[in-house]
Protein backbone atom coordinates (compact mmCIF):
# COMPACT_ATOMS: atom_id res chain seq x y z
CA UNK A 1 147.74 24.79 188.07
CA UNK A 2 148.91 21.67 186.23
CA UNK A 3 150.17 22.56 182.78
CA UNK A 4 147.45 21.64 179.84
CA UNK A 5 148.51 18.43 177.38
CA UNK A 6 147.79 17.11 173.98
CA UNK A 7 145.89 13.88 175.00
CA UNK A 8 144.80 12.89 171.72
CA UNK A 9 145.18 13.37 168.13
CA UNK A 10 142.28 12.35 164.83
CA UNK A 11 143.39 13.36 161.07
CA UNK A 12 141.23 12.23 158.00
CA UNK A 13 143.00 11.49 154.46
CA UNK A 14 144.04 14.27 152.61
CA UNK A 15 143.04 14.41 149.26
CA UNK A 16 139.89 15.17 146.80
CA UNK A 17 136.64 14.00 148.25
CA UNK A 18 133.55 15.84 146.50
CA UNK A 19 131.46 13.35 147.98
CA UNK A 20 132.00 14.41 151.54
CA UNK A 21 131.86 18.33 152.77
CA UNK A 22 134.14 19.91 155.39
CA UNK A 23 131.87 19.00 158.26
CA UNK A 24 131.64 15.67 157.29
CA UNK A 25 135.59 15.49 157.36
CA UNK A 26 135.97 16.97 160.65
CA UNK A 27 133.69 15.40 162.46
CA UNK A 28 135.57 12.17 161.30
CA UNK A 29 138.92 13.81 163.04
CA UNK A 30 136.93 14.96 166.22
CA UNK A 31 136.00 11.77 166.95
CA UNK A 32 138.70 9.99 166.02
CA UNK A 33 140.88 12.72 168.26
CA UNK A 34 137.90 11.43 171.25
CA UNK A 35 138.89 8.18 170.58
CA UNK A 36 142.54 8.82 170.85
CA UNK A 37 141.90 10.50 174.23
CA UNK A 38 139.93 7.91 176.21
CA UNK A 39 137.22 10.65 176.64
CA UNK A 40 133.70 11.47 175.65
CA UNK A 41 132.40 14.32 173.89
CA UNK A 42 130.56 15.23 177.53
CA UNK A 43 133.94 15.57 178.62
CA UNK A 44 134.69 18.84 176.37
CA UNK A 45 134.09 21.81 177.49
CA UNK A 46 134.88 24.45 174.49
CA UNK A 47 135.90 23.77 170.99
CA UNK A 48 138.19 25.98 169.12
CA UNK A 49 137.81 25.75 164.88
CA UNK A 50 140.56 26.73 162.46
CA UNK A 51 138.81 27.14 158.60
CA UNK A 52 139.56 29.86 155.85
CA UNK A 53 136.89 28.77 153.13
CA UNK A 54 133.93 27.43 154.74
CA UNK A 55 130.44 28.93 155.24
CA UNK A 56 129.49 31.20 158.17
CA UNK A 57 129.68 29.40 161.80
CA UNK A 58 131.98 26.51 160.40
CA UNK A 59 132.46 25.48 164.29
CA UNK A 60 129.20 24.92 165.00
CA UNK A 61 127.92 23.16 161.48
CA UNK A 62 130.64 20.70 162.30
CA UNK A 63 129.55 19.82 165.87
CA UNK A 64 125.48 20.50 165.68
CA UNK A 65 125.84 16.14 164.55
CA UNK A 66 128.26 15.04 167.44
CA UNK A 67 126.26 15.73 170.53
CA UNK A 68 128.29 18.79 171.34
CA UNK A 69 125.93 20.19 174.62
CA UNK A 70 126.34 24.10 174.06
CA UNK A 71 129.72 25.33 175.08
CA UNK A 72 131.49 27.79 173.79
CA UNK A 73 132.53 27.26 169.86
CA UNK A 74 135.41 30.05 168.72
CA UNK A 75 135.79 30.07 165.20
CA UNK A 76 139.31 31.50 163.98
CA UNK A 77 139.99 32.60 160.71
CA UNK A 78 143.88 33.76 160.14
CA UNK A 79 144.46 32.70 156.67
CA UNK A 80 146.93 29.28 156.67
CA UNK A 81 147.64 30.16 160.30
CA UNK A 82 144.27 29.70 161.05
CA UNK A 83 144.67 26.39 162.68
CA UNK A 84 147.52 26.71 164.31
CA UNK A 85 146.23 30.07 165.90
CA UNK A 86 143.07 28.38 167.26
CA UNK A 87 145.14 25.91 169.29
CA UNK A 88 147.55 29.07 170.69
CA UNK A 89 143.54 30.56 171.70
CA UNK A 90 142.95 27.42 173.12
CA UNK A 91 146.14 26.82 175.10
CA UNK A 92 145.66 30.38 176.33
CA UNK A 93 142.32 29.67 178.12
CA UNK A 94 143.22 26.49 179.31
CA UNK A 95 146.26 28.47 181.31
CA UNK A 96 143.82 30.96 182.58
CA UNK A 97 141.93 27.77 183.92
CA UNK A 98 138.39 29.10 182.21
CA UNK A 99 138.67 26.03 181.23
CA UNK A 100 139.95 21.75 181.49
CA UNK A 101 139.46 20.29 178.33
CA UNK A 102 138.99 21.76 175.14
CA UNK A 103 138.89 20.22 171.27
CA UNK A 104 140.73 22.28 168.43
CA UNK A 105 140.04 21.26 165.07
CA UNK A 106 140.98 22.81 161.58
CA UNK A 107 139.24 21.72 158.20
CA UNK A 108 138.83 22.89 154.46
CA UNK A 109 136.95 21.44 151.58
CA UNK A 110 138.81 22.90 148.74
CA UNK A 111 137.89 20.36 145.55
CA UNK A 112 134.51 22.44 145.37
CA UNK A 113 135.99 25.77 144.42
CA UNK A 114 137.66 24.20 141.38
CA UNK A 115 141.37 24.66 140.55
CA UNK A 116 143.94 27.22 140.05
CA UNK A 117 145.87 28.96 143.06
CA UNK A 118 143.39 30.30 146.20
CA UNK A 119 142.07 33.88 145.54
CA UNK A 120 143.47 36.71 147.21
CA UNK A 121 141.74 40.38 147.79
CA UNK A 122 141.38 42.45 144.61
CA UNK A 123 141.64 45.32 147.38
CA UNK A 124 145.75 44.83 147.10
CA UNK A 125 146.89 46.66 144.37
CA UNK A 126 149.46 44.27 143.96
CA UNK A 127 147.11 41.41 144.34
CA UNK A 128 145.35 42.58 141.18
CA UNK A 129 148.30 42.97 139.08
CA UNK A 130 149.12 39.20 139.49
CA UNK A 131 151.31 39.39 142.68
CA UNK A 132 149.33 35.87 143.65
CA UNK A 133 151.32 33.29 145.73
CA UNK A 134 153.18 31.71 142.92
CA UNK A 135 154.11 35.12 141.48
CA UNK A 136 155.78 35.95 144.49
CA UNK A 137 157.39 32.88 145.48
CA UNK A 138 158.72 32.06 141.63
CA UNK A 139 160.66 35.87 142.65
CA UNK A 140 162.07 34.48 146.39
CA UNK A 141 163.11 31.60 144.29
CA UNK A 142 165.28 33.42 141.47
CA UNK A 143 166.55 36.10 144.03
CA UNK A 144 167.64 33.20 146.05
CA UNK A 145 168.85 31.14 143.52
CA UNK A 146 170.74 34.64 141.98
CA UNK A 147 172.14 35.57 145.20
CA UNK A 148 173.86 31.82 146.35
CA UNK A 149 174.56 30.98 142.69
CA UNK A 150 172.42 27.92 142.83
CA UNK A 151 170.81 25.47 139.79
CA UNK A 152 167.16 25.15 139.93
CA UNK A 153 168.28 21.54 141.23
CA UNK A 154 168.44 22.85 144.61
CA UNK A 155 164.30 23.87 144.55
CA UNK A 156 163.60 20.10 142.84
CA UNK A 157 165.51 18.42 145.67
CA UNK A 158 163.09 20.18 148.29
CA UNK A 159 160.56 18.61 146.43
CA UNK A 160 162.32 15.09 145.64
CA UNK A 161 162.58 14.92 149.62
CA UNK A 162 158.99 15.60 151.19
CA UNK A 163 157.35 13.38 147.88
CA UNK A 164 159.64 10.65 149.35
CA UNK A 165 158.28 11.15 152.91
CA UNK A 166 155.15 11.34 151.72
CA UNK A 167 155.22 7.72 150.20
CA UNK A 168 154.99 6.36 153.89
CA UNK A 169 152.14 8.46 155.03
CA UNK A 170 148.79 6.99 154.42
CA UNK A 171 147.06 10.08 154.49
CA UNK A 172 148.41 11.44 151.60
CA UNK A 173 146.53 10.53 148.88
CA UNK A 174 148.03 12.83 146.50
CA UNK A 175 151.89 11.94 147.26
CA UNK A 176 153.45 9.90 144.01
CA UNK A 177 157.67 9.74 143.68
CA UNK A 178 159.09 12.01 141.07
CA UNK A 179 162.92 12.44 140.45
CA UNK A 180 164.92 15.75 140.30
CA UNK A 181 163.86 15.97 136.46
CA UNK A 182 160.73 14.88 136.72
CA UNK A 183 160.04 17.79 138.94
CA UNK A 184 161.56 20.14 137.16
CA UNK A 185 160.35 18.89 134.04
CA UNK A 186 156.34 19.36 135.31
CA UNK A 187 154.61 22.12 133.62
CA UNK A 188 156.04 25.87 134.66
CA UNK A 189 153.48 27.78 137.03
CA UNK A 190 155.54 30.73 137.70
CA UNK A 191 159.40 30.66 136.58
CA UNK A 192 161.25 29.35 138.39
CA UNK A 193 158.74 27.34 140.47
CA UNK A 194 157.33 23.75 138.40
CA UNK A 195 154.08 22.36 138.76
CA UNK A 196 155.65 19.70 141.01
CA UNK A 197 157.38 22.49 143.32
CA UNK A 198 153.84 23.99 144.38
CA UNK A 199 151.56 22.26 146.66
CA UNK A 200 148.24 20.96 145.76
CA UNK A 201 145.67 23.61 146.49
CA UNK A 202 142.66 21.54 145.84
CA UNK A 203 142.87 19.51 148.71
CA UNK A 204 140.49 18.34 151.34
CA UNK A 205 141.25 17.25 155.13
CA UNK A 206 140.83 17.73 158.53
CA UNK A 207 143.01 17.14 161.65
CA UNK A 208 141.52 17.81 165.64
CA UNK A 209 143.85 17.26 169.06
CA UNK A 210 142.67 17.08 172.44
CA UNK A 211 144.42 19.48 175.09
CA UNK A 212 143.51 19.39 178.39
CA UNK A 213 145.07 19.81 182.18
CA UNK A 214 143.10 16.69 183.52
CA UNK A 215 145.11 13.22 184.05
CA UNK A 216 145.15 11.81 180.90
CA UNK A 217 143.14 8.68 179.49
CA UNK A 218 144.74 8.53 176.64
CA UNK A 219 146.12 5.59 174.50
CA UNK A 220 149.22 7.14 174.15
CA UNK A 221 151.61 9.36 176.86
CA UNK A 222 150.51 13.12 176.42
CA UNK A 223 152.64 15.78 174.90
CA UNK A 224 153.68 19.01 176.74
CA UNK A 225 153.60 21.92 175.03
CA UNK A 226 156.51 23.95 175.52
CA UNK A 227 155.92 26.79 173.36
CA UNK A 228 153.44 28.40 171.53
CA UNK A 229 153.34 31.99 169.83
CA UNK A 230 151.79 33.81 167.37
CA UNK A 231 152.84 36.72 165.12
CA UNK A 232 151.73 38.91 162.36
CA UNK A 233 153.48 40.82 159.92
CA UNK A 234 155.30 44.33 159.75
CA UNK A 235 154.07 47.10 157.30
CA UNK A 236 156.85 47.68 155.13
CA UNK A 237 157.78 51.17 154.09
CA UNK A 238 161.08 50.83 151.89
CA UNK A 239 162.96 47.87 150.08
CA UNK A 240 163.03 44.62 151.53
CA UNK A 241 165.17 41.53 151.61
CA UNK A 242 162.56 38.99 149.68
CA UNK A 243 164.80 35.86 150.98
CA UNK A 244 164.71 36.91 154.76
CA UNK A 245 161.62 35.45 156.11
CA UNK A 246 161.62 37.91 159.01
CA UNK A 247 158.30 36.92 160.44
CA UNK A 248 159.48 33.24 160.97
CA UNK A 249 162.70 34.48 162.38
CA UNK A 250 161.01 37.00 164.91
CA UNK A 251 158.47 34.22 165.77
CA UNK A 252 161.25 31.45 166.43
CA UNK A 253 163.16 33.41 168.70
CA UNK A 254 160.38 34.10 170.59
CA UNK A 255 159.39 30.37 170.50
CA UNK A 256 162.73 29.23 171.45
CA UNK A 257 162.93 31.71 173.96
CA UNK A 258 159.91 30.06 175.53
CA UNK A 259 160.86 26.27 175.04
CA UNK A 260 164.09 27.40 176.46
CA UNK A 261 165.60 24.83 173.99
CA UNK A 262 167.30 26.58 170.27
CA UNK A 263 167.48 24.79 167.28
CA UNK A 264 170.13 22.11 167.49
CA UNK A 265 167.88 20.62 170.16
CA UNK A 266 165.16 19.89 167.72
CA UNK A 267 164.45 16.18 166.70
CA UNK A 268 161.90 16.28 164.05
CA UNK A 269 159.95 19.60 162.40
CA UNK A 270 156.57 20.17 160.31
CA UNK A 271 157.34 23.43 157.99
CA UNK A 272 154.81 25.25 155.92
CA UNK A 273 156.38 23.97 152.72
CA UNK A 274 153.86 25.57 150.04
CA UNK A 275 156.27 26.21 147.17
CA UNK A 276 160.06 24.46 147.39
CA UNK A 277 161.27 27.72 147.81
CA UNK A 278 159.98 28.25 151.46
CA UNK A 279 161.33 25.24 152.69
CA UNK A 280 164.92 26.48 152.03
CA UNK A 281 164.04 30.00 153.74
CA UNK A 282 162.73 28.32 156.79
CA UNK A 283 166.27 26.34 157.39
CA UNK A 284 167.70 29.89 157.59
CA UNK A 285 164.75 31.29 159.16
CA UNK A 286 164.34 28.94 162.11
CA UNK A 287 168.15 28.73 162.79
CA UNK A 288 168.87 25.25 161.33
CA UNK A 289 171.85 26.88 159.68
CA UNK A 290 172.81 30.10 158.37
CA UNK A 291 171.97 32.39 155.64
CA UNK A 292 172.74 31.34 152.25
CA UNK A 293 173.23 27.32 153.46
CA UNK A 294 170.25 26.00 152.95
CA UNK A 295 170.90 23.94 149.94
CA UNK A 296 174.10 22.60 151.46
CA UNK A 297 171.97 21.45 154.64
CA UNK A 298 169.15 19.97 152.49
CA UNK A 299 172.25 18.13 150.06
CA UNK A 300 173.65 16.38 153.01
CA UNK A 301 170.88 15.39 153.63
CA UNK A 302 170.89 16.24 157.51
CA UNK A 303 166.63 17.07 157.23
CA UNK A 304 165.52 13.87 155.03
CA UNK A 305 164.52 11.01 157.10
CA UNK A 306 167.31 9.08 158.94
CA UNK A 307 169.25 12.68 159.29
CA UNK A 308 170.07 14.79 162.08
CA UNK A 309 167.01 16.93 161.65
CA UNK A 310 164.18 15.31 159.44
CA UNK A 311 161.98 18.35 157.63
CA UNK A 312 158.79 17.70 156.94
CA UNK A 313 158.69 13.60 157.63
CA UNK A 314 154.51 13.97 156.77
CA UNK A 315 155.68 14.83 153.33
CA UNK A 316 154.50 18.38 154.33
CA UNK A 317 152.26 20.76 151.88
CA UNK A 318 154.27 19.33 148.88
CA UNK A 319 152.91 15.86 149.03
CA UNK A 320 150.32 15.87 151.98
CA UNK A 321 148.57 18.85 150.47
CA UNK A 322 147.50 21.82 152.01
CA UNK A 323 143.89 22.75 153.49
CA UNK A 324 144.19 25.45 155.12
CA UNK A 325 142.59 25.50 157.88
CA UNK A 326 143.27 21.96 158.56
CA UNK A 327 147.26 22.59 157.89
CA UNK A 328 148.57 24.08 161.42
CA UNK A 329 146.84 21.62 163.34
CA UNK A 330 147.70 18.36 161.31
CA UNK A 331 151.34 19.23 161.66
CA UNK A 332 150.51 19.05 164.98
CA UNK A 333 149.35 15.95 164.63
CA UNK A 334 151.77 14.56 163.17
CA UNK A 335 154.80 16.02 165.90
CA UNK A 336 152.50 14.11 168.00
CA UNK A 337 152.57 11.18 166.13
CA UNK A 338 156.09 11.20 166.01
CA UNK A 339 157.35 12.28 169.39
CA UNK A 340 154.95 8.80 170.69
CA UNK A 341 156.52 6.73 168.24
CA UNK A 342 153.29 6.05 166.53
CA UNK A 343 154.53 7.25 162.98
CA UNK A 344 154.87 3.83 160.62
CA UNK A 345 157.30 3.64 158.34
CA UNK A 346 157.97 7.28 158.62
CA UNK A 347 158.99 7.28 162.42
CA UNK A 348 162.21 9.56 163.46
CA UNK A 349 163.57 7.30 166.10
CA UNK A 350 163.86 8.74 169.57
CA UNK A 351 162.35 12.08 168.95
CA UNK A 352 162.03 14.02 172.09
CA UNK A 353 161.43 17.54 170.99
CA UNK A 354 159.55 18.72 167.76
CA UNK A 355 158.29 22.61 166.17
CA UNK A 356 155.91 23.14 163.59
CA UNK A 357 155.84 26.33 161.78
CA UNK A 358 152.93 27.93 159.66
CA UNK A 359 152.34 31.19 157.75
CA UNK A 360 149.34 32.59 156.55
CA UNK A 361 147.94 34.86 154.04
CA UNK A 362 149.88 37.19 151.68
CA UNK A 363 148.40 40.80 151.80
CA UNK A 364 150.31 44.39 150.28
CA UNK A 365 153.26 45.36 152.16
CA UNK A 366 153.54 42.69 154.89
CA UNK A 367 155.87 39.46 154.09
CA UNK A 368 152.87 37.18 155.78
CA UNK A 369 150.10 38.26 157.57
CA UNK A 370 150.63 35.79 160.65
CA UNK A 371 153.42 32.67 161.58
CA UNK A 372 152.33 30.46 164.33
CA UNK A 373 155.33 28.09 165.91
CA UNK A 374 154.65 25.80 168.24
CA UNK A 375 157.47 23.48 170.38
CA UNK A 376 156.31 20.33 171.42
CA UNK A 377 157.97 17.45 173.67
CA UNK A 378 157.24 14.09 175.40
């Protein structure tokens, strides 16, 4: 059976658009992704959705416009995983052959629920004691900053770095440059973490790819995928490490394993980058160096564009912004992008091989709820 591609890619701006809604933006990256692919929307057979805030039956409010003719629509829901698990679903059947070409699509509309950081269940006892997002990232943070006797410098540069990449993406409309004390001198959400060290969460966007085992059309040569793998969390009983991002270690092995490639063979990476903090974990995590390290790696600047592995070249959930159901497959989008050499001013040049990594969702007991990594290659 021939091995299923990404043929084409569609991604709207990311930003605040209360005049649109999230069907409105992803039909805009469905057709766009179409577009991309040489192919008509008679030519798709299922259509997998990634969305964590929209209304019952996202899938099918955004495709009852496009002329979608009744195939199946799978709507997936796994927190900020959500989008990146939809496209594992979708690989999945096209490797079982129920299927030859398939759209996956993630979007969110989050400028209509207003500000402040997205709402977690009251049922978590520590959820209702204020053990929200920043809470428990601003506590990573000062363990990790206790533990390798670092300045809060070290979180700023994260930040410093992906705003800098994010001045040569068009799409992201929040992105403005801010220096090392700028960052840290933007208003305190949860100590240690600045307002400039946590990623927008009212943000809209949408991003949609095109897999499929028939011979491509497409304007650009396909991508293989050369792993893809989903994990969830592990209940914890006793005291954990809070700077050991176990879930994105178990999930990268697993990935690499796959890929049958490790770390140092990586050209370019997407990270889920939703405080500074996480950024520096996921060096360690995903075997880009070793524990404790992570600000030396950042400092020499081997993941900024132009070094040996550039982090987050989009400008990541820092400066792109973060929808989350849109998230997982943008980066996807964007490895894409990157590993054609269609990526502007931001281009890594000769990138062969490139991961993205996602987490999802914060509930009692479990470090995240799901990672998705996927491994992608021309």
């Amino acid at each position: 059976m021939t091995e299923p591609t990404i043929q084409g890619v569609g991604i709207t701006d990311f930003g605040r658009f209360p005049e649109l809604n999230e069907e409105a933006l992803a039909q805009s990256a469905i057709l766009e992704a179409l577009t991309d692919a040489g192919i008509e929307m008679a030519d798709v057979q299922a259509f997998y959705c990634g969305n964590v805030f929209g209304q019952m039956l996202p899938g099918q409010r955004a495709l009852r416009a496009l002329g979608a003719r009744g195939g199946a629509v799978y709507n997936v829901n796994n927190a900020c995983s959500s989008g990146a698990t939809a496209f594992n679903l979708a690989l999945q059947a096209l490797r079982s052959g129920q299927y030859e070409t398939v759209i996956v699509f993630g979007m969110d509309h989050l400028s209509a629920r207003g500000g402040g950081p997205l709402a977690l269940s009251n049922d978590d006892w520590n959820n209702r004691r204020g053990m929200i997002m920043p809470a428990l990232y601003a506590m990573r943070a000062r363990r990790y900053l206790h533990d390798n006797d670092l300045s809060m410098d070290a979180l700023a540069d994260v930040s410093v770095k992906n705003r800098r990449h994010g001045l040569l993406n068009p799409i992201a409309k929040f992105c403005k440059p801010a220096t090392r004390e700028e960052v840290l001198a933007s208003r305190m959400v949860a100590e240690p973490l600045t307002l400039l060290q946590c990623c927008p969460a009212v943000v809209d966007g949408a991003a949609a790819v095109v897999l499929s085992t028939r011979s491509s059309r497409g304007r650009a040569s396909s991508i293989r995928v050369r792993a893809s793998v989903v994990q969830s969390g592990i209940f914890e009983t006793g005291s954990v490490d809070m700077t050991d991002a176990e879930i994105t270690a178990r999930t990268a092995r697993i990935a690499y394993e796959q890929a049958a490639i490790g770390p140092k063979d990586l050209d370019v990476m997407e990270v889920h980058d939703a405080f500074t903090i996480s950024e520096l974990l996921y060096y360690e995590a995903l075997g880009l160096c070793h524990r404790g390290e992570a600000a030396d790696l950042l400092a020499s600047g081997a993941t900024a564009l132009g070094g040996r592995t550039p982090v987050n070249p989009s400008g990541g959930l820092l400066a792109k912004g973060h929808p989350p159901g849109a998230t997982g497959v943008a980066q996807i989008v964007e490895i894409c992008e990157q590993l054609q050499g269609r990526a502007g001013k931001r281009q890594v040049p000769y990138a062969r091989i490139g991961l993205t990594q996602v987490t999802g969702g914060g509930i009692w007991g479990v470090d995240h709820a799901a990672c998705s990594i996927h491994i992608l290659s021309r």
